[in-house]
N, C-alpha and C. Protein backbone atom coordinates (compact mmCIF):
# COMPACT_ATOMS: atom_id res chain seq x y z
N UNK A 1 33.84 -11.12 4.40
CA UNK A 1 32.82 -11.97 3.81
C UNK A 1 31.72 -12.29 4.81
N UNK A 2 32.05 -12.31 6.20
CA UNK A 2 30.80 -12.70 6.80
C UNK A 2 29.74 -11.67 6.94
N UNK A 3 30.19 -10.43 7.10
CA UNK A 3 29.24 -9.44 7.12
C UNK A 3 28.27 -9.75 5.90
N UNK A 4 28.90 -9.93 4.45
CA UNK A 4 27.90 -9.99 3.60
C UNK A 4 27.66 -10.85 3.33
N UNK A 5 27.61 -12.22 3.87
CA UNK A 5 26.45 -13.20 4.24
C UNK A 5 25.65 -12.92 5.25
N UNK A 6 25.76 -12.48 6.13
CA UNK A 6 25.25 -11.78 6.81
C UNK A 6 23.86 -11.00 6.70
N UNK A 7 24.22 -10.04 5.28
CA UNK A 7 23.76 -9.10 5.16
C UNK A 7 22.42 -10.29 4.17
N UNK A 8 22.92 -10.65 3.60
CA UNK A 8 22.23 -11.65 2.28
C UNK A 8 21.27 -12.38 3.31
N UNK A 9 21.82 -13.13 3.85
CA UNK A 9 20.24 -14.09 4.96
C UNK A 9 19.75 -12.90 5.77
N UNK A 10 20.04 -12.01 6.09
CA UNK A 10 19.20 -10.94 7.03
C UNK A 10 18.18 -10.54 5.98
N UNK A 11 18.44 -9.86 4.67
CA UNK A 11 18.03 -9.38 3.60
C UNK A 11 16.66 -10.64 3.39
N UNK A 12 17.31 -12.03 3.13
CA UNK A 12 16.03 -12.73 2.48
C UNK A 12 15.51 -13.28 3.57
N UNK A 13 15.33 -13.36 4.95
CA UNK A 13 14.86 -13.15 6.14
C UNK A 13 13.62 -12.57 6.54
N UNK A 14 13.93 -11.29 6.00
CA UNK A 14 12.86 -10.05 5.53
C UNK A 14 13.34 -9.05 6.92
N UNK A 15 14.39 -9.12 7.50
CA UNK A 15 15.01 -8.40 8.90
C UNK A 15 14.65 -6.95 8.35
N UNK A 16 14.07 -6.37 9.15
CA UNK A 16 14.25 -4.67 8.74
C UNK A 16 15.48 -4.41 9.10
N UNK A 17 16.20 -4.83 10.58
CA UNK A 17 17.92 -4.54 10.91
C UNK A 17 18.41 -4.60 9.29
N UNK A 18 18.20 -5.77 9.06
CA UNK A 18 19.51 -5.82 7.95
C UNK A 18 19.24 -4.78 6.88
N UNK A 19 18.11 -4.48 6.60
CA UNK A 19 17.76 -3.57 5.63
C UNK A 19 18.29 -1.73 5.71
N UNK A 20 17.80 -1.69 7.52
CA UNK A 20 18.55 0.14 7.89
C UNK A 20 19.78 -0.47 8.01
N UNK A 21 20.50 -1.56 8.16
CA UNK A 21 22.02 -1.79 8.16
C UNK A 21 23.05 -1.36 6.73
N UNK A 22 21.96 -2.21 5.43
CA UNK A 22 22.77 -1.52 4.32
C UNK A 22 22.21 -0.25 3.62
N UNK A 23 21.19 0.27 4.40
CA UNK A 23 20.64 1.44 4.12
C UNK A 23 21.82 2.83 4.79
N UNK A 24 22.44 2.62 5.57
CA UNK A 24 23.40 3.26 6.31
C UNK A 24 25.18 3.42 5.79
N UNK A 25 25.11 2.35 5.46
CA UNK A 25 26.88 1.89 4.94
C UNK A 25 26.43 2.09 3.42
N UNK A 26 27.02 3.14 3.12
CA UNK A 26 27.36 3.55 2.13
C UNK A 26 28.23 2.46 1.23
N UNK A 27 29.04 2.01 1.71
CA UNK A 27 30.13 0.78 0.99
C UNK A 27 29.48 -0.16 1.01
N UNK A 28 27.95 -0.23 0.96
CA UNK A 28 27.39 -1.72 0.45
C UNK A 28 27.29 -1.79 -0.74
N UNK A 29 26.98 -0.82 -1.09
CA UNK A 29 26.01 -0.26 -2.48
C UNK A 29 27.14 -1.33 -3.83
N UNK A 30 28.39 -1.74 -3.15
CA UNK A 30 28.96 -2.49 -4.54
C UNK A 30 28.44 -4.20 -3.92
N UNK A 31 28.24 -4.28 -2.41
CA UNK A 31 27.41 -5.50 -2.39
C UNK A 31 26.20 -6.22 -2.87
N UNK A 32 25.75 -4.60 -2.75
CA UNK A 32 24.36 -4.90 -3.50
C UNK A 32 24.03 -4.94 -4.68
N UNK A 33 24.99 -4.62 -5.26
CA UNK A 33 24.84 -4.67 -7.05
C UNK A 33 25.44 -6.03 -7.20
N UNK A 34 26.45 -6.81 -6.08
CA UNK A 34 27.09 -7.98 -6.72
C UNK A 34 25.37 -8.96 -5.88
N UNK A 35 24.95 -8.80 -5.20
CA UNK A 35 23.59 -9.28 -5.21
C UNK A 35 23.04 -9.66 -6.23
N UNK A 36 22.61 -8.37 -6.98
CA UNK A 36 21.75 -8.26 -8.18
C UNK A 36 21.73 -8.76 -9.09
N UNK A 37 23.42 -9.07 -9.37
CA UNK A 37 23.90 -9.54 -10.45
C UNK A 37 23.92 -10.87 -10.39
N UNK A 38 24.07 -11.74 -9.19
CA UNK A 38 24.10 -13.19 -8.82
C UNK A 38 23.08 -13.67 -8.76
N UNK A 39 22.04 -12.84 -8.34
CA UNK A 39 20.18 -13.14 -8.74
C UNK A 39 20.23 -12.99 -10.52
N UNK A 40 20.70 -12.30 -10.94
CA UNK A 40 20.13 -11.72 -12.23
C UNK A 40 20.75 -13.05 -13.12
N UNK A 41 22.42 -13.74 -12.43
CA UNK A 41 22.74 -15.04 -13.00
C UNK A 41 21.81 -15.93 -12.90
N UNK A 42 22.01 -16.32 -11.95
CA UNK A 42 20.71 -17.37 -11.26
C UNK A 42 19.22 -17.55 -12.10
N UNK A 43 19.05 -16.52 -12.92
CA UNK A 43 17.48 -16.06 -12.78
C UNK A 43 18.08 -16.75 -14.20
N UNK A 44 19.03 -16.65 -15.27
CA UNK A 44 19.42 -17.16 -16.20
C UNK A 44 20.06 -18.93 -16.42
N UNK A 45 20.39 -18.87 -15.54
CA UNK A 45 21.16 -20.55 -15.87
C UNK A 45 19.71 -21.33 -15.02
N UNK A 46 18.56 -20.45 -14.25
CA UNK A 46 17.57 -21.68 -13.73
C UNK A 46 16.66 -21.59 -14.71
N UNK A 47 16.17 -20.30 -15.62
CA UNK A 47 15.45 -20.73 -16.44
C UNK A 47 16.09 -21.42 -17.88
N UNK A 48 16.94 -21.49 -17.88
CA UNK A 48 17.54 -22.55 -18.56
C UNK A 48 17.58 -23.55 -18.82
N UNK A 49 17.67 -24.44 -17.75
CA UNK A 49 17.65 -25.64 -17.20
C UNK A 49 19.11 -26.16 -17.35
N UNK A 50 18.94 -27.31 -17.05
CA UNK A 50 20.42 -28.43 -16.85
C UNK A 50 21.39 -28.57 -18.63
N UNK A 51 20.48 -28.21 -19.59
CA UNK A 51 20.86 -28.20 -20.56
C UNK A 51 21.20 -26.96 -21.23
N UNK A 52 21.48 -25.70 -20.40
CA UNK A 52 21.61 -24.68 -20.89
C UNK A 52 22.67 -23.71 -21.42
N UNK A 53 23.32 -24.70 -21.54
CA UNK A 53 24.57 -24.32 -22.04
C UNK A 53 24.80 -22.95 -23.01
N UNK A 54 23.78 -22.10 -23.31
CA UNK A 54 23.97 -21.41 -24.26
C UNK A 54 24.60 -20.31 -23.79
N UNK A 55 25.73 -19.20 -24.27
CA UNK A 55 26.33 -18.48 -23.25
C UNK A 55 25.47 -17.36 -24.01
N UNK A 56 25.31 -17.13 -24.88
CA UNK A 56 24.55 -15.82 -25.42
C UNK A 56 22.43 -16.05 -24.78
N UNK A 57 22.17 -17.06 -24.69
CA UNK A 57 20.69 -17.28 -23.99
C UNK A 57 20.99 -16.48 -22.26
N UNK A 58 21.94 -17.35 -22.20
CA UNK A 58 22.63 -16.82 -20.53
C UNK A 58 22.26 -15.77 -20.10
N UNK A 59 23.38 -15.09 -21.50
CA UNK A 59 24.20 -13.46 -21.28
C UNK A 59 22.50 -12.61 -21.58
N UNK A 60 21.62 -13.00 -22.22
CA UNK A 60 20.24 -12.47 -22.54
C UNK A 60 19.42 -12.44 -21.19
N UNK A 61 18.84 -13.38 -20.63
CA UNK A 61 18.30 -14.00 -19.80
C UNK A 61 18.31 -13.20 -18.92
N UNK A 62 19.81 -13.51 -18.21
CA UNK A 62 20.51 -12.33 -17.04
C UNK A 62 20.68 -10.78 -17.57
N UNK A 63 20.83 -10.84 -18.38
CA UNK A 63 20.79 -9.52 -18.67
C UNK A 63 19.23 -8.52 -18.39
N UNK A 64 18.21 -9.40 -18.84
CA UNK A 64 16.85 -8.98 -18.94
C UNK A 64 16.61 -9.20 -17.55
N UNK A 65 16.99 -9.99 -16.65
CA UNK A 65 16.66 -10.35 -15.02
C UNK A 65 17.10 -8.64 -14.13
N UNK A 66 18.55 -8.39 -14.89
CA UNK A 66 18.84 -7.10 -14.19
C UNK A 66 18.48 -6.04 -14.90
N UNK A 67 18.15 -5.82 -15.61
CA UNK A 67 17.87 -4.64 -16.63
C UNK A 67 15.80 -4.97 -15.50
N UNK A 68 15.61 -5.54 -15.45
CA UNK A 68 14.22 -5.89 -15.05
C UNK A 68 14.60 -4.72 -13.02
N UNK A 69 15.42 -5.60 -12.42
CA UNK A 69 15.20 -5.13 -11.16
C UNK A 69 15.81 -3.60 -11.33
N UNK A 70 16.39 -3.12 -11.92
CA UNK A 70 16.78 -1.55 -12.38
C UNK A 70 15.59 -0.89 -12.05
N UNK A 71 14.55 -0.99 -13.45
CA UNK A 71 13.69 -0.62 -13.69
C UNK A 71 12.71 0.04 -12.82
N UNK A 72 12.57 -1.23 -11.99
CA UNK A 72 11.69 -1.17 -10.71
C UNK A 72 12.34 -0.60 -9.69
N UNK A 73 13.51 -0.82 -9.54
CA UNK A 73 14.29 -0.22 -8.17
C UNK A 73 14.36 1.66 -8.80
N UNK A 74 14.25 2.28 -9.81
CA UNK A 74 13.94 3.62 -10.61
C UNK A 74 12.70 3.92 -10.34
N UNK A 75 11.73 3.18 -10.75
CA UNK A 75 10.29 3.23 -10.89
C UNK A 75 9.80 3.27 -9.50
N UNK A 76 10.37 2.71 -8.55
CA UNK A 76 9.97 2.56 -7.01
C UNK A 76 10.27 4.18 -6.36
N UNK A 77 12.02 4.19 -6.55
CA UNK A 77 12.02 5.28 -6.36
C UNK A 77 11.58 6.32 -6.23
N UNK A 78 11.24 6.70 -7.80
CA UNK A 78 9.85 7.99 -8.13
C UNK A 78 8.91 7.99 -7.71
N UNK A 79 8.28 6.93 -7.41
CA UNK A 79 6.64 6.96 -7.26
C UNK A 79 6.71 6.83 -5.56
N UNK A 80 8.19 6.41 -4.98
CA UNK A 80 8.30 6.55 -3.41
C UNK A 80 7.87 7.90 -2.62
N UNK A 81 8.72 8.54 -3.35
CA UNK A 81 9.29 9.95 -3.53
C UNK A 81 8.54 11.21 -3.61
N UNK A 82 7.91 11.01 -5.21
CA UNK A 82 7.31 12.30 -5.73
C UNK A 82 5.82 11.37 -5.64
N UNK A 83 5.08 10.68 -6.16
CA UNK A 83 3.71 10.18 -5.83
C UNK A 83 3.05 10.05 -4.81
N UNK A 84 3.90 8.61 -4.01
CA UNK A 84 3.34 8.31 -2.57
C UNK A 84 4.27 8.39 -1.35
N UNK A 85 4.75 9.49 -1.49
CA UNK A 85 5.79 9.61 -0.07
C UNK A 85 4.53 9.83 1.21
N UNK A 86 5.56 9.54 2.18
CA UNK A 86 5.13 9.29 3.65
C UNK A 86 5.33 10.90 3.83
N UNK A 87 5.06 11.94 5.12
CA UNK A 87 5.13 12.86 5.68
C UNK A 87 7.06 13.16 5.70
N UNK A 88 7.24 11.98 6.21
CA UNK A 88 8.60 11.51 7.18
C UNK A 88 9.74 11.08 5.43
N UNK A 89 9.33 10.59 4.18
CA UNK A 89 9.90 9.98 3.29
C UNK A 89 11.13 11.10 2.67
N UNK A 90 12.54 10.33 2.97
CA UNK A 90 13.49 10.80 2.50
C UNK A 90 14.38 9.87 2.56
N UNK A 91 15.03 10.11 1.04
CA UNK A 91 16.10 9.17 0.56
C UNK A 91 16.71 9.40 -0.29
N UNK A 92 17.68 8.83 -0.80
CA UNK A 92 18.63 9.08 -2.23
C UNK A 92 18.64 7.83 -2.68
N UNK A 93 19.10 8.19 -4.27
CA UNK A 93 19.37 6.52 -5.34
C UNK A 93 20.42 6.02 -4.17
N UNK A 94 21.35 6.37 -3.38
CA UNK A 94 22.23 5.04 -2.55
C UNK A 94 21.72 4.26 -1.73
N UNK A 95 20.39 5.15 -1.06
CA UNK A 95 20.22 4.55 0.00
C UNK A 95 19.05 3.03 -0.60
N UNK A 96 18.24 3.89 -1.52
CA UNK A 96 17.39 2.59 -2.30
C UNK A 96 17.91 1.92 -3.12
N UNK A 97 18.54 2.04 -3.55
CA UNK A 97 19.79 0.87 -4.66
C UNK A 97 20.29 0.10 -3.58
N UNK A 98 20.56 0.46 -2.20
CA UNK A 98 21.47 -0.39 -1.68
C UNK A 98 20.32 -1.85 -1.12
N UNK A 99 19.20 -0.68 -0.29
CA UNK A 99 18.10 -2.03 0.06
C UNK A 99 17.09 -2.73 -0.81
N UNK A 100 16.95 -1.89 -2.64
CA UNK A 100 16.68 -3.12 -3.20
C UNK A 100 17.18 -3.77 -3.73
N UNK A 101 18.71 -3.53 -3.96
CA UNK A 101 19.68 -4.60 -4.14
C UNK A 101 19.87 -5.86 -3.12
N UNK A 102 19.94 -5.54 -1.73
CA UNK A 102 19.84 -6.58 -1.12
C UNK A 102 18.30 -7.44 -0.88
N UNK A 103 17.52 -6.57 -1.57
CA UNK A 103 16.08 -7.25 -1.69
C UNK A 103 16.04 -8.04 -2.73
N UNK A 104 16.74 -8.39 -3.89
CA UNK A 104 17.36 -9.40 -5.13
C UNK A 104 17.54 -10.94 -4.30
N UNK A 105 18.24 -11.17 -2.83
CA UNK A 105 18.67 -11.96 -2.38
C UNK A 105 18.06 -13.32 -3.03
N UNK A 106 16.66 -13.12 -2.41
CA UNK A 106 16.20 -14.32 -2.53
C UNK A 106 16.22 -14.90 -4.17
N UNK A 107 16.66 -13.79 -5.00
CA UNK A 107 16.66 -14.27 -6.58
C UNK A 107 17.28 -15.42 -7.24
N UNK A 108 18.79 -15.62 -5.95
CA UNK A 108 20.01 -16.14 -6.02
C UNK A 108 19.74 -17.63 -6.23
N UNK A 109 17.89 -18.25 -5.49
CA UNK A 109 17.69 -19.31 -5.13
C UNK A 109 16.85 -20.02 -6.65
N UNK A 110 16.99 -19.04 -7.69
CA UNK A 110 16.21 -19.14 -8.56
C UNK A 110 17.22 -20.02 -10.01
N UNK A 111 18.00 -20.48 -9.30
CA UNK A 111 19.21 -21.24 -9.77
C UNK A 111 18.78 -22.86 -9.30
N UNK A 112 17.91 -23.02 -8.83
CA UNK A 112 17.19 -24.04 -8.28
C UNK A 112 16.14 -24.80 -9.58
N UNK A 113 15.75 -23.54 -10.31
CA UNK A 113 15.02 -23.58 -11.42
C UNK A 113 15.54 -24.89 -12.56
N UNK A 114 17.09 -25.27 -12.47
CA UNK A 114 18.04 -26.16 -13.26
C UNK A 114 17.00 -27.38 -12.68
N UNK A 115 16.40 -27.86 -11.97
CA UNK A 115 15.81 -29.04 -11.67
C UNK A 115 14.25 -29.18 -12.47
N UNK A 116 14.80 -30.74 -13.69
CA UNK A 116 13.34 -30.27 -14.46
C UNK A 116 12.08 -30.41 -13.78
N UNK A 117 11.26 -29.91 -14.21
CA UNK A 117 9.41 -30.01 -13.15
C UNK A 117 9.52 -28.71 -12.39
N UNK A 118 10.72 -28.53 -12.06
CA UNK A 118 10.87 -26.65 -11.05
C UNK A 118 10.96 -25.53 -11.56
N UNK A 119 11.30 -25.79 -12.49
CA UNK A 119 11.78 -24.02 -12.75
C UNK A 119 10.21 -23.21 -13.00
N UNK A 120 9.37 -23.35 -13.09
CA UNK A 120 8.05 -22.51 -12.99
C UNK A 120 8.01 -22.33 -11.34
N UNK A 121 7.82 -23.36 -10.35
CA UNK A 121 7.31 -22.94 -9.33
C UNK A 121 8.69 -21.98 -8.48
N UNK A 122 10.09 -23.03 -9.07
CA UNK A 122 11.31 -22.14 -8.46
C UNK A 122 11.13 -20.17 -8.24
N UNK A 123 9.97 -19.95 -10.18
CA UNK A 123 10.19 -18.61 -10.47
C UNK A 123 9.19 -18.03 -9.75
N UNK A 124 8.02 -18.76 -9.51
CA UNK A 124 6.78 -17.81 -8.75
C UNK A 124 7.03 -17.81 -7.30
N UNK A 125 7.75 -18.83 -6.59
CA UNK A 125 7.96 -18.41 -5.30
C UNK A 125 9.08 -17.46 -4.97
N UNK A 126 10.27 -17.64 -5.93
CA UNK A 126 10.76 -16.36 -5.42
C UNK A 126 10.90 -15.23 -5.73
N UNK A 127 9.81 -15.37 -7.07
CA UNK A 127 9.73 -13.51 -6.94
C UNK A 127 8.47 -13.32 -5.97
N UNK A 128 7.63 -13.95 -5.92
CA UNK A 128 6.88 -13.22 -4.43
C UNK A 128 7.81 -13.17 -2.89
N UNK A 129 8.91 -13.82 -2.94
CA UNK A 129 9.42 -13.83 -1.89
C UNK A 129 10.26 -12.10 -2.33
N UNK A 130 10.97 -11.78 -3.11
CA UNK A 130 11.38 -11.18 -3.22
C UNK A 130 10.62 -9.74 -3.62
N UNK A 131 9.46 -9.56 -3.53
CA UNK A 131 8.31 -8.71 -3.33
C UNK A 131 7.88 -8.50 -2.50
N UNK A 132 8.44 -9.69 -1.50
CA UNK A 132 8.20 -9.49 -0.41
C UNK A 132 9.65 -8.49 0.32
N UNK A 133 10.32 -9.04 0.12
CA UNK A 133 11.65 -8.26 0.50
C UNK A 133 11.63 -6.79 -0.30
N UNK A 134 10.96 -6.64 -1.13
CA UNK A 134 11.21 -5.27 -2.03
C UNK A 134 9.92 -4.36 -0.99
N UNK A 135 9.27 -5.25 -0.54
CA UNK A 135 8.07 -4.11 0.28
C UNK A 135 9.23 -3.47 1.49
N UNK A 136 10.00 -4.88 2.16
CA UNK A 136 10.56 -4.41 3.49
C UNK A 136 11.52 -3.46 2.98
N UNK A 137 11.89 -3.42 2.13
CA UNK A 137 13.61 -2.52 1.90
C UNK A 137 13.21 -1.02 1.26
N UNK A 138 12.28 -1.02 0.86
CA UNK A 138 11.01 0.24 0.38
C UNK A 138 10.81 0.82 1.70
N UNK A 139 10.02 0.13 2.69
CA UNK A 139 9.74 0.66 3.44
C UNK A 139 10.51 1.42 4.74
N UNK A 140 12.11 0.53 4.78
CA UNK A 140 12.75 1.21 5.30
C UNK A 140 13.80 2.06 4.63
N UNK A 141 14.38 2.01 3.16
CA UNK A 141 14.87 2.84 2.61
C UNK A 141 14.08 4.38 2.26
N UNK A 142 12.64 4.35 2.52
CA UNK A 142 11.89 5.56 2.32
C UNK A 142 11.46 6.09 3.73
N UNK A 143 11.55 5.36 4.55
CA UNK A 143 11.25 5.45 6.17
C UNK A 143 9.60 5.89 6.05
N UNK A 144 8.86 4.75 5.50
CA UNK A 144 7.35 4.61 5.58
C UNK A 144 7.28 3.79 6.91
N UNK A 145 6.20 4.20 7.24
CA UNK A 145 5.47 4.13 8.50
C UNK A 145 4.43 2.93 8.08
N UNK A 146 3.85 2.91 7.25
CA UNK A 146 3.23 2.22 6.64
C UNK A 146 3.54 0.83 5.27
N UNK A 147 3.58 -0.36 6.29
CA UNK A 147 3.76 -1.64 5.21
C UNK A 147 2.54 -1.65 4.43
N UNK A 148 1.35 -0.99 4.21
CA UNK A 148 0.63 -0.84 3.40
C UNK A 148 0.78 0.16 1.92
N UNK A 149 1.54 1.07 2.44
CA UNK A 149 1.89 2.24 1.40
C UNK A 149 3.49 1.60 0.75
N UNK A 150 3.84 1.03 1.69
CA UNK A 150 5.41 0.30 0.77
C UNK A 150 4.54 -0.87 -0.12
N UNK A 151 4.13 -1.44 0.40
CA UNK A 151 3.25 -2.83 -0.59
C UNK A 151 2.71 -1.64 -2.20
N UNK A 152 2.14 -0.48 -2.19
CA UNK A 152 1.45 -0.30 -3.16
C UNK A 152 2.56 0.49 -3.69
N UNK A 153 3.50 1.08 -3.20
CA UNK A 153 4.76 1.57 -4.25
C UNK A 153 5.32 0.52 -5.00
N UNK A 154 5.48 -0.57 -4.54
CA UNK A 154 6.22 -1.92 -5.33
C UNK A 154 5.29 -2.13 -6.11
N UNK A 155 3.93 -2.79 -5.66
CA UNK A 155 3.15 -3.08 -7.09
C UNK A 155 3.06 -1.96 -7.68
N UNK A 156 2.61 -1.29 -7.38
CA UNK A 156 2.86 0.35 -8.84
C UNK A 156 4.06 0.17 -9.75
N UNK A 157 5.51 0.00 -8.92
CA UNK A 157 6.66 0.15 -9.61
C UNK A 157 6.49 -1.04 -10.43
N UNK A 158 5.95 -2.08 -10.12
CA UNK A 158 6.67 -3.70 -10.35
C UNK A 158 5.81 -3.69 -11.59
N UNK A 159 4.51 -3.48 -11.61
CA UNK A 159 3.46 -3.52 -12.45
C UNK A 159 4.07 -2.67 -13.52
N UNK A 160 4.32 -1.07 -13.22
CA UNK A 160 4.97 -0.10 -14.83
C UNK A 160 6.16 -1.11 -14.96
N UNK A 161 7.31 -1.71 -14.45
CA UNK A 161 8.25 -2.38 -15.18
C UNK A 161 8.07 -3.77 -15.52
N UNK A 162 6.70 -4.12 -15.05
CA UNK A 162 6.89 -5.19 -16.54
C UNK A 162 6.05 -4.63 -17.55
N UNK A 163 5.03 -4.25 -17.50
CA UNK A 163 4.91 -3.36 -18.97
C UNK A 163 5.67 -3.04 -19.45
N UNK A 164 6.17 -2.22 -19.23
CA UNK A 164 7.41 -1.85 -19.88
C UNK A 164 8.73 -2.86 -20.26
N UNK A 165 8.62 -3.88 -19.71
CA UNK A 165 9.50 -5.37 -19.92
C UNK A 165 8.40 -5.81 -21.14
N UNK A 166 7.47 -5.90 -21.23
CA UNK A 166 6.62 -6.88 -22.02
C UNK A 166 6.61 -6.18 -23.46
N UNK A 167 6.14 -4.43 -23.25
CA UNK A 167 6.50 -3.66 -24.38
C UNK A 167 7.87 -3.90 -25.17
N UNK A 168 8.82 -4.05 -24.64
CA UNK A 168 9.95 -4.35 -25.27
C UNK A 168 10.18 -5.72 -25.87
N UNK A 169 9.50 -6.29 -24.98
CA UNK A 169 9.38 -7.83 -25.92
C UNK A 169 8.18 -7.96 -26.91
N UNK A 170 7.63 -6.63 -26.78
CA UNK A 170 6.95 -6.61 -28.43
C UNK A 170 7.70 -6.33 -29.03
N UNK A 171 8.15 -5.41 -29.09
CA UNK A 171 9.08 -4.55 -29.99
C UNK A 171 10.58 -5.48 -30.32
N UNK A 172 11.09 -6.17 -29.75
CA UNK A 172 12.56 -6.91 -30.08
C UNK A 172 12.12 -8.39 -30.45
N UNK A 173 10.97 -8.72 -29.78
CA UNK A 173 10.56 -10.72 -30.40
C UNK A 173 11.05 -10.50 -31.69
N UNK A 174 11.24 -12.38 -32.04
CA UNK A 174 11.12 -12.23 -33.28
C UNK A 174 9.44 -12.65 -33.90
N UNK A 175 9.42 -12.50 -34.76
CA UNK A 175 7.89 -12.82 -35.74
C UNK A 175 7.76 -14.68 -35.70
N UNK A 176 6.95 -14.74 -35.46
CA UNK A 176 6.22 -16.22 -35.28
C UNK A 176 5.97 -16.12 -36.72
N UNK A 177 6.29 -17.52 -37.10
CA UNK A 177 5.26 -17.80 -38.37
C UNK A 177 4.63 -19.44 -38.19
């Protein structure tokens, strides 16, 4: 367990160590999905609030929180890769699943959101914090040279997956009347 606390404050830190650390260990890759998933809770019981008892709002919420960092951690990928790779850029889905899974970290704090008057600012600071961590774990899971070219793979990725988040919430809302 201490390693992966460890790994979690190195991660929302913004440590590049910690980032080529679970970029390397192959046996993170189930840490980093239990990351994802504890952000992806978090991201559900804070926009909730203190009264949120609903287990199907929950099970939605979080569900759409991780189905959301997928997207982008796919979308990053490709456009790492085949669009804007570096000279030097090489990687596999383990090695970037593992560092933007531990780039979720700071998501975990979004359980903070349960305090009424917070949960808006809870959500805008830590997904820029965690955009921020998605530049560092980009940049060393693709081995860019450039924190300028990792910054514009994330907004590229981040930008097609919420379109593509928002498209779907055309398509599944229900009808206002």
């Amino acid at each position: 367990m201490g390693i992966f606390l460890r790994r979690i404050i190195g991660a929302a830190l913004l440590s590049t160590q910690a980032y080529e650390d679970v970029e390397r260990d192959r046996s993170a890759t189930s840490q980093a999905m239990i990351v994802v998933l504890l952000s992806s809770l978090a991201a559900g019981v804070g926009a909730l609030g203190p009264l949120g008892a609903r287990p199907l709002a929950l099970a939605s919420i979080s569900m759409l929180a991780f189905a959301m960092w997928f997207i982008w951690a796919v979308l990053t990928l490709q456009i790492g890769t085949r669009i804007m790779p570096s000279p030097q850029t090489r990687a596999d889905v383990g090695e970037l699943l593992r560092t933007t899974g531990f780039a979720a970290a700071p998501g975990m704090l979004r359980v903070v959101g349960v305090i009424p008057g917070l949960t808006a600012a809870v959500f805008v600071v830590t997904t820029a914090w965690m955009l921020m961590a998605m530049i560092v774990a980009v940049r060393q899971a693709l081995d860019l040279t450039s924190t300028g070219r990792a910054f514009a793979v994330c907004a590229v990725g981040l930008t097609l997956a919420l379109g593509f988040a928002f498209g779907i919430g055309l398509v599944f809302a229900p009808a206002l009347h």
